[in-house]
Protein backbone atom coordinates (compact mmCIF):
# COMPACT_ATOMS: atom_id res chain seq x y z
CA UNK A 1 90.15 104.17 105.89
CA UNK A 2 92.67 103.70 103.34
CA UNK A 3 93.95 100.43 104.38
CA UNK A 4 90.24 99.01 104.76
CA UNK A 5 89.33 99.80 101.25
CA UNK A 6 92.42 98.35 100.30
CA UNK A 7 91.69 94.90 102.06
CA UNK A 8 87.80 94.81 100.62
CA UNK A 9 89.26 95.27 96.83
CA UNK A 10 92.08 92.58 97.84
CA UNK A 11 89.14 90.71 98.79
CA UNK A 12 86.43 91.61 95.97
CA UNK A 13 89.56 90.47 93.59
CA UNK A 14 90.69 87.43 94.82
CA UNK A 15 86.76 86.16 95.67
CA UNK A 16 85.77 83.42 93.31
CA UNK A 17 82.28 84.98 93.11
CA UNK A 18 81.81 87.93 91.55
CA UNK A 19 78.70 89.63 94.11
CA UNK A 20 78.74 89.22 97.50
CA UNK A 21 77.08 89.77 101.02
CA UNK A 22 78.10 92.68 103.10
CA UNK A 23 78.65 89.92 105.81
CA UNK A 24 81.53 88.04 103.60
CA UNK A 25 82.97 91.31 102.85
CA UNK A 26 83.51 92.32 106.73
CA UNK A 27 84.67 88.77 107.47
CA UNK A 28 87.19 89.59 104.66
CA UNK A 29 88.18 92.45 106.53
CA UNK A 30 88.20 91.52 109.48
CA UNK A 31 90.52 88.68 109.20
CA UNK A 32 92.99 91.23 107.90
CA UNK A 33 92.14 93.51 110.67
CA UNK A 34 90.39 92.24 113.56
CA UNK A 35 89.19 95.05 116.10
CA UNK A 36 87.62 96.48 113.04
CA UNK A 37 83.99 97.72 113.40
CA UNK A 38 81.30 96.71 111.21
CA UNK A 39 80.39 100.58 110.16
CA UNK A 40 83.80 101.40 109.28
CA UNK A 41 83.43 98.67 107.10
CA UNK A 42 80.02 100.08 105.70
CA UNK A 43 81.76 103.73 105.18
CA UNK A 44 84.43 101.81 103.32
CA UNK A 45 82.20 100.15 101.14
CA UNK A 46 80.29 103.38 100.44
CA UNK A 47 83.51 105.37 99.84
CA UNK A 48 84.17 102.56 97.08
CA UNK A 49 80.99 102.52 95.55
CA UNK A 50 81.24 106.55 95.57
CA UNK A 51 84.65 106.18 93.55
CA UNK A 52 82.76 103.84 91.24
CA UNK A 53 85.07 100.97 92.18
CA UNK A 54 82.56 99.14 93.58
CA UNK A 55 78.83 98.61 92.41
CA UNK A 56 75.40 97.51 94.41
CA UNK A 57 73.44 95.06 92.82
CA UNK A 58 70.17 94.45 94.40
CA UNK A 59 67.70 91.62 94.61
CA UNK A 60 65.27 93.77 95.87
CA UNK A 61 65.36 91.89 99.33
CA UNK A 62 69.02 91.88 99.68
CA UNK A 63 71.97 94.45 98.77
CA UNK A 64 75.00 92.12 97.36
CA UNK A 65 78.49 94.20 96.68
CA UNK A 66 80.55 93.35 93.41
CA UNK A 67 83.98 94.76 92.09
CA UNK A 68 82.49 97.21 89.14
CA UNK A 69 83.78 95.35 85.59
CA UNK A 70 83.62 91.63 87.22
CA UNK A 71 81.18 89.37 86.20
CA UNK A 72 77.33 90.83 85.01
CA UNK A 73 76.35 94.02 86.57
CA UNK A 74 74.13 96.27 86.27
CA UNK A 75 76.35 98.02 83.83
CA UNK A 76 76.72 95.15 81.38
């Protein structure tokens, strides 16, 4: 799991956006690693968010991902 958190912070840094879609995120990954699944991916993501390296932000109809001190977040 390790080496697919790795690859969506490589990707979360180098992105010239600072949210994104779950989808962008798993393309990310998988171009990195390609037989990955999409909920290994998802436990990532949630792994990161749990180690506050990652933060939701939230539309309210859609869930976008950002790295947690990029950009405006909900933590200002």
């Amino acid at each position: 799991m390790d080496d697919i958190k790795q690859a969506i912070l490589d990707f979360a840094e180098k992105s010239k956006k600072t949210k994104f879609y779950f989808n962008d995120m798993e393309k990310a990954v998988r171009k990195v690693m390609p037989d990955i699944k999409a909920r290994a991916v998802k436990k990532a993501a949630t792994a990161l968010i749990n180690e506050e390296k990652l933060v939701y932000f939230s539309t309210g109809s859609t869930t976008m991902y950002g790295l947690k001190g990029r950009g405006q977040t909900e933590d200002h």
